[in-house]
Protein backbone atom coordinates (compact mmCIF):
# COMPACT_ATOMS: atom_id res chain seq x y z
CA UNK A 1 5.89 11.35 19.39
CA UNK A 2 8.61 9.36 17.10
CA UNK A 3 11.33 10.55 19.81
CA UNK A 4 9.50 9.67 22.50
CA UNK A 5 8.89 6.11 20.88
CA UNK A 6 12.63 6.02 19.88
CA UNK A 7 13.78 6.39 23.54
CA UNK A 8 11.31 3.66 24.91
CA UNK A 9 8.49 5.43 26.10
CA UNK A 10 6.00 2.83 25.43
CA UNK A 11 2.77 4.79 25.52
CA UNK A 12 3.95 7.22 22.89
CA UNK A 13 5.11 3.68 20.34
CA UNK A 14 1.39 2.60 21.25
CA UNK A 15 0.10 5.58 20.18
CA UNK A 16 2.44 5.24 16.62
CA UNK A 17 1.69 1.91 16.38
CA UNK A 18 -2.20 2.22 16.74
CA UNK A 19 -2.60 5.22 14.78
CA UNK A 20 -0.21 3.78 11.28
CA UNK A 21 -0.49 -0.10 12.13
CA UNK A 22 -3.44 -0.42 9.50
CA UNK A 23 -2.01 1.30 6.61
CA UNK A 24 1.25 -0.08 6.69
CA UNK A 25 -0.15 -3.29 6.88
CA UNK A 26 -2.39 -2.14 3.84
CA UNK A 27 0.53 -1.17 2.02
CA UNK A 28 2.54 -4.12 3.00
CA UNK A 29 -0.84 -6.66 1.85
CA UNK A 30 -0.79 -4.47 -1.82
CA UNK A 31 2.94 -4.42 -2.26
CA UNK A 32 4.29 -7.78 -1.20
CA UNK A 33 0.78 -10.27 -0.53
CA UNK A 34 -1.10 -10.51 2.80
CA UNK A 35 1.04 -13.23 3.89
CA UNK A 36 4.10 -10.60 4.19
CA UNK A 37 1.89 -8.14 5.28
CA UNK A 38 2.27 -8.74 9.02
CA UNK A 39 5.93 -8.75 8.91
CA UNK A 40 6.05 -5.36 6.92
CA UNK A 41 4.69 -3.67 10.04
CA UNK A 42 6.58 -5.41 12.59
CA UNK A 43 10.07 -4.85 10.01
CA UNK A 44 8.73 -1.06 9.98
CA UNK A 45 7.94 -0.76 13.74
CA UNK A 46 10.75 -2.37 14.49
CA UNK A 47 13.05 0.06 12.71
CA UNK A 48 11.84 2.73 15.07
CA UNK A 49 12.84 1.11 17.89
CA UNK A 50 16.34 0.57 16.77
CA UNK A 51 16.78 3.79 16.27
CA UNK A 52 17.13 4.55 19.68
CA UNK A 53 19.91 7.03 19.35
CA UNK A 54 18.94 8.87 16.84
CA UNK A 55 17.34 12.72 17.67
CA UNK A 56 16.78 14.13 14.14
CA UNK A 57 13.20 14.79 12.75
CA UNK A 58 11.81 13.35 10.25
CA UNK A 59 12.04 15.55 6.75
CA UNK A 60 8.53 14.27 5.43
CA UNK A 61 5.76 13.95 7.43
CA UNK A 62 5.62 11.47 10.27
CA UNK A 63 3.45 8.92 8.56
CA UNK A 64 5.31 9.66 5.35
CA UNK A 65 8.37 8.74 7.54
CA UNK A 66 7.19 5.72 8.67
CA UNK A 67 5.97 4.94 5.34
CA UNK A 68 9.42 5.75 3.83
CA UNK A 69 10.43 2.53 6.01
CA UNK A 70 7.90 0.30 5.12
CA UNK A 71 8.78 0.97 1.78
CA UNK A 72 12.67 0.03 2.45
CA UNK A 73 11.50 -3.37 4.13
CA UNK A 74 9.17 -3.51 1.01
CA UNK A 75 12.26 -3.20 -1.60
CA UNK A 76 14.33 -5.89 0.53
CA UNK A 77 11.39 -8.09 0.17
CA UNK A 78 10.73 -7.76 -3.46
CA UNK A 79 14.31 -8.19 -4.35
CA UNK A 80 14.40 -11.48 -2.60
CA UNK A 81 11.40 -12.56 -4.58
CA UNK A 82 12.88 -11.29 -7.76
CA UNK A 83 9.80 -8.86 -8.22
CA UNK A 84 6.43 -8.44 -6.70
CA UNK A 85 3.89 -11.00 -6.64
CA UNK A 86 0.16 -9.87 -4.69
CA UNK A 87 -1.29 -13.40 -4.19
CA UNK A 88 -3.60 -11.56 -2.21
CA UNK A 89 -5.16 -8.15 -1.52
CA UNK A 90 -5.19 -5.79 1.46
CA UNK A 91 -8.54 -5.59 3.58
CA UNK A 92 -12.14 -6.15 1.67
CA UNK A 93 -13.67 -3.10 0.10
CA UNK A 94 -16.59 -2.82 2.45
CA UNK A 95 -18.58 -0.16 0.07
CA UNK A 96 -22.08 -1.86 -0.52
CA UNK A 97 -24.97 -0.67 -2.98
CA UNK A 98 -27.85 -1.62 -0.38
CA UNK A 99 -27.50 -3.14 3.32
CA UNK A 100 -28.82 -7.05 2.03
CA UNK A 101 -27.31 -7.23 -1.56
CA UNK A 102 -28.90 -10.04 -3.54
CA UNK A 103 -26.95 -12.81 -4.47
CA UNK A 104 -26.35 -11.71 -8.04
CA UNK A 105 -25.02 -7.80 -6.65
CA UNK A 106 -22.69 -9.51 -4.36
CA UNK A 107 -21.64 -12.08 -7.00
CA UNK A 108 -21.06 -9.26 -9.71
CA UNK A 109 -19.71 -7.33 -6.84
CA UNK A 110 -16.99 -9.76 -5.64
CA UNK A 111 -16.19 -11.00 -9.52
CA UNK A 112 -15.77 -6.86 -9.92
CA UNK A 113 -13.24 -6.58 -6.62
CA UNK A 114 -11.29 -9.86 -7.47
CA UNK A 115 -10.80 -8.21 -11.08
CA UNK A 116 -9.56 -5.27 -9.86
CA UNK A 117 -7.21 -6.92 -6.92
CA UNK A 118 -6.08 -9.07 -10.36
CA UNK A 119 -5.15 -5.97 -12.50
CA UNK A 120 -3.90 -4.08 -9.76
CA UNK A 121 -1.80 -7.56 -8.88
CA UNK A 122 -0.51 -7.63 -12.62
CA UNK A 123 0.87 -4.01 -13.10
CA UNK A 124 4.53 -3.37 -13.02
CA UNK A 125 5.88 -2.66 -9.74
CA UNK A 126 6.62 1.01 -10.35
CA UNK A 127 2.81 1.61 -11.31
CA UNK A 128 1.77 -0.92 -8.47
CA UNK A 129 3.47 1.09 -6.11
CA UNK A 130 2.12 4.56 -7.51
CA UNK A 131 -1.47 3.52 -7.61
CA UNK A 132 -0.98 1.81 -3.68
CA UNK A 133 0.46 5.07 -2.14
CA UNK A 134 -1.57 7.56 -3.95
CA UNK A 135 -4.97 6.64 -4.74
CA UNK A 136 -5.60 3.45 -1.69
CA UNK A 137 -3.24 4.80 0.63
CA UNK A 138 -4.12 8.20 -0.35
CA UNK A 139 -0.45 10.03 0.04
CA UNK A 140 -0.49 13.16 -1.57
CA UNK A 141 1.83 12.93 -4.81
CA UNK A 142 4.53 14.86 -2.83
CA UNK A 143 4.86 12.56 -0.33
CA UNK A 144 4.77 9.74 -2.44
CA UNK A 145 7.39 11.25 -4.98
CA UNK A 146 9.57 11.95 -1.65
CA UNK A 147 9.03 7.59 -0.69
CA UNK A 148 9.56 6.64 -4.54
CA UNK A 149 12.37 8.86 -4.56
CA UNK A 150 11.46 10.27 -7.92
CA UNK A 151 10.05 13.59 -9.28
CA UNK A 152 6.60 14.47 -8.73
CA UNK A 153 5.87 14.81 -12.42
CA UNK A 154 7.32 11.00 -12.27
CA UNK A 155 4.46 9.94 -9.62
CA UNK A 156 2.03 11.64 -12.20
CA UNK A 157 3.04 9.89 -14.89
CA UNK A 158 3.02 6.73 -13.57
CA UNK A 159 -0.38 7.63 -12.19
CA UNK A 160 -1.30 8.05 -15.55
CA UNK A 161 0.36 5.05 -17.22
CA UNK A 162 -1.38 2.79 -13.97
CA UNK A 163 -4.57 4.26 -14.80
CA UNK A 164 -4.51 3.35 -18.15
CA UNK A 165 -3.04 -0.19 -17.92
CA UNK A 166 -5.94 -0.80 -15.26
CA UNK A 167 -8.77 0.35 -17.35
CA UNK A 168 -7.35 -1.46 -20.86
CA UNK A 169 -7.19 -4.61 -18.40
CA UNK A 170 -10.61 -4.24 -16.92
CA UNK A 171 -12.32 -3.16 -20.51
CA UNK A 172 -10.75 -6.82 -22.24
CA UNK A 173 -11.69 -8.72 -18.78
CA UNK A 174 -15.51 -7.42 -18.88
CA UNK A 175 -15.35 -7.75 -22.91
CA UNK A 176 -14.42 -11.69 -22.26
CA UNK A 177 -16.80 -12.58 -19.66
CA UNK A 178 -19.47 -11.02 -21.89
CA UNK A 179 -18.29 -13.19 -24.68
């Protein structure tokens, strides 16, 4: 299919873009801010057009491929910021308790997903990106270690260091609006 989109056949880059449109815009809206989201996929999408001349396969997987260039557009971005800076969050988590929460479950509820967004906003870009592709985006940890360009054991650790920084944040954010 990513031949057939790189020499112009349209209905094959429909196809692409429908199928990896959402979760390169998810990873663009977690990486960079929704505002830059939009442009991630259109930088990414765009990339595969320009590559009209090019016949090779990709080596990872076709949406780790693709991925792989959102990421590069990602890195350009960040680097003109100076670092990354979420001012907002990807798409809503749509995972409710009952089908009418009461106004308190949806308060505690959004207070819990805007404290999470926060944390996950506030960790350093290495564990950012770790926690995006592997536990939202749900990569497997080879395929993110093959985007991050780093070890496996490296996408663990960071896993693990992300995990940690997330809960200590959470734990002192719950502990101060109970004080």
């Amino acid at each position: 299919m990513l031949e057939q989109a790189r020499r112009g056949d349209e209905q094959a880059f429909s196809t692409l873009y429908a199928r990896y449109q959402r979760s390169i815009y998810r990873y663009g809206a977690y990486m960079c801010g929704r505002e830059a989201a939009d442009d991630v996929v259109q930088d990414t999408f765009l990339a595969v057009l320009r590559q009209a001349g090019r016949h090779d396969a990709p080596r990872a997987s076709l949406g780790g491929y693709l991925f792989g260039i959102a990421r590069h557009v990602v890195i350009k971005r960040l680097a003109v910021k100076g670092d990354a800076s979420l001012t907002e969050q990807a798409s809503e988590l749509d995972a409710r308790a009952s089908p009418e929460p009461e106004a308190f479950d949806a308060l505690v509820r959004a207070q819990t997903i805007e404290a999470v967004r926060a944390a996950i906003h506030d960790l350093p870009t290495p564990y950012r990106e770790a926690i995006v592709l592997c536990e939202l985006q749900e990569l497997p940890y080879a395929d993110a270690a093959a985007l991050m360009q780093v070890p496996i054991g490296t996408v663990r650790s960071r896993l693990h260091r992300a995990r940690a920084l997330l809960a200590s944040t959470l734990v002192a954010s719950a502990t101060l609006q109970e004080g």
